[in-house]
Protein backbone atom coordinates (compact mmCIF):
# COMPACT_ATOMS: atom_id res chain seq x y z
CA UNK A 1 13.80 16.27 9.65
CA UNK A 2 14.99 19.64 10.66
CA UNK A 3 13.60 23.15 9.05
CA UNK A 4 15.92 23.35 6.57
CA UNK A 5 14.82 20.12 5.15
CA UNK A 6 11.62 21.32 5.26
CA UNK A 7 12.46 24.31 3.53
CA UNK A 8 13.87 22.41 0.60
CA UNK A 9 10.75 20.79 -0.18
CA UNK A 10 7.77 21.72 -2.87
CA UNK A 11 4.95 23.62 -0.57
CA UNK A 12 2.63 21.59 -2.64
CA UNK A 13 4.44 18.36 -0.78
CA UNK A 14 3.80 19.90 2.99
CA UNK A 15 0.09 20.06 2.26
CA UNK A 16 -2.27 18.32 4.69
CA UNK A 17 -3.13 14.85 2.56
CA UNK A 18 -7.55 14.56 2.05
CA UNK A 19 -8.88 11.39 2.99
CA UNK A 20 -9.80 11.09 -0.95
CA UNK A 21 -6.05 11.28 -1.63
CA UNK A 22 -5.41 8.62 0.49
CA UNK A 23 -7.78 6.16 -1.51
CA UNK A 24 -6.51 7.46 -4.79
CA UNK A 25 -3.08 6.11 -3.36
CA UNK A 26 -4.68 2.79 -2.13
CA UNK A 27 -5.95 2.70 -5.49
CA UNK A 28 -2.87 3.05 -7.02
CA UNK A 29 -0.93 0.56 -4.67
CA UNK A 30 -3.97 -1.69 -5.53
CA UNK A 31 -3.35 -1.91 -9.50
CA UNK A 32 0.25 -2.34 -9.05
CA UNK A 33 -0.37 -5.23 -6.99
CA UNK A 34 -2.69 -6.93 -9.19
CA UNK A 35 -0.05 -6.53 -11.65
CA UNK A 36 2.40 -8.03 -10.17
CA UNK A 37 4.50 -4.79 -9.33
CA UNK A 38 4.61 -5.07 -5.47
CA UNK A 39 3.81 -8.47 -3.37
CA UNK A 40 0.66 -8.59 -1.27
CA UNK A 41 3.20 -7.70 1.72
CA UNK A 42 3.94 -4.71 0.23
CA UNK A 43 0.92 -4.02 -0.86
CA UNK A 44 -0.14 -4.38 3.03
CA UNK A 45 2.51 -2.37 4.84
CA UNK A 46 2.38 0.23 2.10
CA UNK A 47 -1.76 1.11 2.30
CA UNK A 48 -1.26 0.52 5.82
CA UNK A 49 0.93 3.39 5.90
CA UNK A 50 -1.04 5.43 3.65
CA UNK A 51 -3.95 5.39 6.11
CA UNK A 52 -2.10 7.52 8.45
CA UNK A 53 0.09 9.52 6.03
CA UNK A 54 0.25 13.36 7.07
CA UNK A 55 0.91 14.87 4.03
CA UNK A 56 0.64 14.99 0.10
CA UNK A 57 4.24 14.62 0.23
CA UNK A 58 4.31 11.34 2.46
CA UNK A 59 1.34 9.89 -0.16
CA UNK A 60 4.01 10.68 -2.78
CA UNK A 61 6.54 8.62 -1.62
CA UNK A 62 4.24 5.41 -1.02
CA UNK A 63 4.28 5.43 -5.35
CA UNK A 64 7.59 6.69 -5.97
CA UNK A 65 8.85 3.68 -7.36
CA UNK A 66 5.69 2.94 -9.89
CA UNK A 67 4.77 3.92 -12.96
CA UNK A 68 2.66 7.04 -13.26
CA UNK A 69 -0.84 6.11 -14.16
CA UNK A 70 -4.05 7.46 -13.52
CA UNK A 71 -5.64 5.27 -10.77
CA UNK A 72 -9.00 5.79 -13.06
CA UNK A 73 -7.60 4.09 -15.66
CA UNK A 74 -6.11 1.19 -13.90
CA UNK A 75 -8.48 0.34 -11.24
CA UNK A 76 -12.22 -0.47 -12.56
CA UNK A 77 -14.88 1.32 -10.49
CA UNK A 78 -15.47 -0.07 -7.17
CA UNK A 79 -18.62 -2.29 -6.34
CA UNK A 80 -20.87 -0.03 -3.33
CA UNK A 81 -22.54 -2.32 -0.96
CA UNK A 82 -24.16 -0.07 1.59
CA UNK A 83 -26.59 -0.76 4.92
CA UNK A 84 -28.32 2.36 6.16
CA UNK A 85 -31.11 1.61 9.13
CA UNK A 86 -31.30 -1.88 7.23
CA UNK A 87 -29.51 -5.08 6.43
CA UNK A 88 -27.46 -5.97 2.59
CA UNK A 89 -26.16 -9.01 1.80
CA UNK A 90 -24.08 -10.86 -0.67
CA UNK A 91 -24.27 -14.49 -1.44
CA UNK A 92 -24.36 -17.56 -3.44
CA UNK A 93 -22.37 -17.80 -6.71
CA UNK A 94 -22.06 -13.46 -7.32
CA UNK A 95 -18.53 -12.52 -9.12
CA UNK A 96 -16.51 -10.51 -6.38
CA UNK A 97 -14.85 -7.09 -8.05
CA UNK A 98 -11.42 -6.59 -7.60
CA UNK A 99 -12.31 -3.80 -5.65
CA UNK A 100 -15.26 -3.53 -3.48
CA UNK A 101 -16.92 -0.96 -1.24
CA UNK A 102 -18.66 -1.87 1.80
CA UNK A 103 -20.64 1.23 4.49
CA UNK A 104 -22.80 0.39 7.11
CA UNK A 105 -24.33 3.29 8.65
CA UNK A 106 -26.54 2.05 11.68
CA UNK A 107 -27.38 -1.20 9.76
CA UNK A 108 -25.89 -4.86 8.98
CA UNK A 109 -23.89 -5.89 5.82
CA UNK A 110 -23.15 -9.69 5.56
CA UNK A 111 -20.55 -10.68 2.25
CA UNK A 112 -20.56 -14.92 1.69
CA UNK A 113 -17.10 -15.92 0.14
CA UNK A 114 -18.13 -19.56 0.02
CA UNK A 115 -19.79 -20.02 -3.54
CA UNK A 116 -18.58 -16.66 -4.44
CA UNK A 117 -16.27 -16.20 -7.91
CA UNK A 118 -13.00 -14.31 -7.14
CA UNK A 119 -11.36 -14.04 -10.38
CA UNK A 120 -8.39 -11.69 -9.51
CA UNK A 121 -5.54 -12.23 -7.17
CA UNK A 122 -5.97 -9.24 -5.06
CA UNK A 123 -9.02 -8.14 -3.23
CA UNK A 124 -9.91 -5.43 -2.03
CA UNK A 125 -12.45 -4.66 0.36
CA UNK A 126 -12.77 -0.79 2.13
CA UNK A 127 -15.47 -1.43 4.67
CA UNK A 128 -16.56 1.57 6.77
CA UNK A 129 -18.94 1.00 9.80
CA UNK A 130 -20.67 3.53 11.77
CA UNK A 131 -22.46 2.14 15.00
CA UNK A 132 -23.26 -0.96 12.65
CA UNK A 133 -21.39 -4.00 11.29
CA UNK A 134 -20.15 -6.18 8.49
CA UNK A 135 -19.25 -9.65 8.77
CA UNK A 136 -17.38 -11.25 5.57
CA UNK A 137 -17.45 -14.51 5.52
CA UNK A 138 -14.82 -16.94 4.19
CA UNK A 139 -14.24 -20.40 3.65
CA UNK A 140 -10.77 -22.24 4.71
CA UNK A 141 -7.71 -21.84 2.60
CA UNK A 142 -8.04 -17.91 1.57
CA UNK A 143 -5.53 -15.40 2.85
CA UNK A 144 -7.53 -12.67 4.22
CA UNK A 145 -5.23 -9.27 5.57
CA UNK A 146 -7.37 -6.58 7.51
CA UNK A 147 -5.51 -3.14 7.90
CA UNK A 148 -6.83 0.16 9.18
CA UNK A 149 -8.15 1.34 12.38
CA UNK A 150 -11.26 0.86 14.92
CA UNK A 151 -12.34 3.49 17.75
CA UNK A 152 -14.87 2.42 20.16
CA UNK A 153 -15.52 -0.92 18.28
CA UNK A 154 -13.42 -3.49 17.03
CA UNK A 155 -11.53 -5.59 13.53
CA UNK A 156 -11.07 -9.09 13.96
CA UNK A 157 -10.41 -12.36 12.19
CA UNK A 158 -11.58 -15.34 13.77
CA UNK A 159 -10.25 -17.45 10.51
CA UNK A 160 -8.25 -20.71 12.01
CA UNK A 161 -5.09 -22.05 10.25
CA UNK A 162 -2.82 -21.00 7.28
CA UNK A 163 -3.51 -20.09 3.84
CA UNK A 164 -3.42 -22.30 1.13
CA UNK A 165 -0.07 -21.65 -1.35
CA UNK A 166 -1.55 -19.14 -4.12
CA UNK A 167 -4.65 -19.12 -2.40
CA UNK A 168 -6.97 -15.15 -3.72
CA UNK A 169 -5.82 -13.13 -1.44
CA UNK A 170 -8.52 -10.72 -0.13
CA UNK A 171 -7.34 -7.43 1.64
CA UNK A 172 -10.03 -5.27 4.30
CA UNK A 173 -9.29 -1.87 5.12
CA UNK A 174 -10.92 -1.38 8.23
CA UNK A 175 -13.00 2.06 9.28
CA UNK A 176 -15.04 1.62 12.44
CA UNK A 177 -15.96 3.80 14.50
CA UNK A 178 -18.51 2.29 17.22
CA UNK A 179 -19.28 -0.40 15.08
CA UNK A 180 -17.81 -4.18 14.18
CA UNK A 181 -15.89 -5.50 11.13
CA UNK A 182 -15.42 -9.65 11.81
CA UNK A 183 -14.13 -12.25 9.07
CA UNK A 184 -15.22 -15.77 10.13
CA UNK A 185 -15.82 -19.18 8.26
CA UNK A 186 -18.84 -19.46 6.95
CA UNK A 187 -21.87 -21.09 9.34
CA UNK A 188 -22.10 -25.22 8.74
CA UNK A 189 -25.48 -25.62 7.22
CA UNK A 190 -27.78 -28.27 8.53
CA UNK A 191 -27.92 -31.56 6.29
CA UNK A 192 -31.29 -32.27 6.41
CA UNK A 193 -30.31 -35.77 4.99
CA UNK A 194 -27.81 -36.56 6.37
CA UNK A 195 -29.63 -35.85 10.30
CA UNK A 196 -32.94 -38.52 8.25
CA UNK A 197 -30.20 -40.93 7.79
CA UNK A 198 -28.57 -41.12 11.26
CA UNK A 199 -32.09 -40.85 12.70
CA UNK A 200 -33.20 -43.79 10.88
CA UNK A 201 -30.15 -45.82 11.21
CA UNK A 202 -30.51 -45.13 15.24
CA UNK A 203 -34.10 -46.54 15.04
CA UNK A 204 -32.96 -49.85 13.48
C-alpha cells in the first residue's frame, strides 16, 4: 500500500485497533458462525487474523461481508471462570455457554468436557493465563481449534485422532504469557469393580 492509498482512506480507519475492539470483532465473527454465516474454517482463519490486526480499519474488513449487528445483541454474555492465587474448576453434567471466559492469574483452572452439555455448534473459549494454567479437558470425537499466541509458555493439544462428522466444535483463543493452556482427554477413572472382579477371578 503506498501513501496515496493511505491518503484515500477514513483517518478513523488508520487508528491503532484496542484489544477490546478486537473481541468485539471475535464476537461478531462468533455469532455469524453460530448462524451459519461463515464455516468454522472461516471462523478460525478470520479471529486468527483479528488477533494481530493493526488497525480499526483491518478489524473492519474481517466483517465486511456480514450483516451489521450489534455484537451485544447477538452474542449472550460470556461465562467468567477465573483462578487468582487459587484453583476453579468445571465438571460433571454443567451446560457449557456458547461463549466462555477463562483467566488464570498465578492459579489453576481445570474445564471437564466429558459429562458436560454443549448445546450450540460453536464454542468459544478465550482463555488468558498469566504464570498459571488451564487444562480443558475433552473426550474423543470433538473438534477442538486453539488460535492465538503464547510467550514464554506454551498452547497445545495432546487430543489423538480425527473428529467425529458434525461433532460441537469448540474453539480456544489462546493468551499466555508464562503460563500453560493444554487440551487433553479426560483422565481414565479407576473401576473400583471392575479391579474386585479381576482380583477375585485371579484368586480362583
Amino acid at each position: 500500500m503506498g501513501p496515496s492509498d493511505e491518503d484515500d482512506q477514513p483517518v478513523s480507519s488508520q487508528v491503532r485497533a484496542s484489544d477490546a475492539e478486537r473481541n468485539q470483532t471475535i464476537e461478531v465473527l462468533a455469532a455469524a458462525c453460530a448462524e451459519g454465516r461463515l464455516s468454522p474454517e472461516e471462523y478460525s482463519e478470520r479471529s486468527e487474523a483479528t488477533l494481530t490486526a493493526r488497525t480499526v480499519g483491518d478489524l473492519s474488513g474481517m466483517t465486511a461481508d456480514l450483516p451489521a449487528h450489534s455484537p451485544a445483541a447477538a452474542v449472550p454474555v460470556p461465562v467468567e471462570i477465573t483462578a487468582v492465587l487459587g484453583n476453579e474448576s468445571r465438571k460433571g453434567p454443567w451446560v457449557v455457554p456458547a461463549h466462555l471466559t477463562v483467566r488464570s492469574v498465578l492459579g489453576d483452572c481445570h474445564l471437564e468436557m466429558q459429562q458436560a452439555v454443549i448445546r450450540q455448534h460453536v464454542t468459544t473459549i478465550d482463555a488468558t493465563v498469566r504464570f498459571g494454567s488451564v487444562t480443558i479437558f475433552v473426550p474423543d470425537g470433538l473438534d477442538v481449534r486453539m488460535t492465538g499466541r503464547a510467550v514464554l509458555g506454551a498452547k497445545s493439544s495432546e487430543l489423538s485422532g480425527e473428529p467425529r462428522p458434525g461433532a460441537p466444535v469448540i474453539v480456544v483463543h489462546c493468551d499466555v504469557f508464562c503460563g500453560a493452556i493444554t487440551v487433553r482427554r479426560p483422565p481414565r477413572s479407576f473401576n473400583w469393580r471392575e479391579a474386585a472382579r479381576q482380583l477375585t477371578a485371579g484368586r480362583r
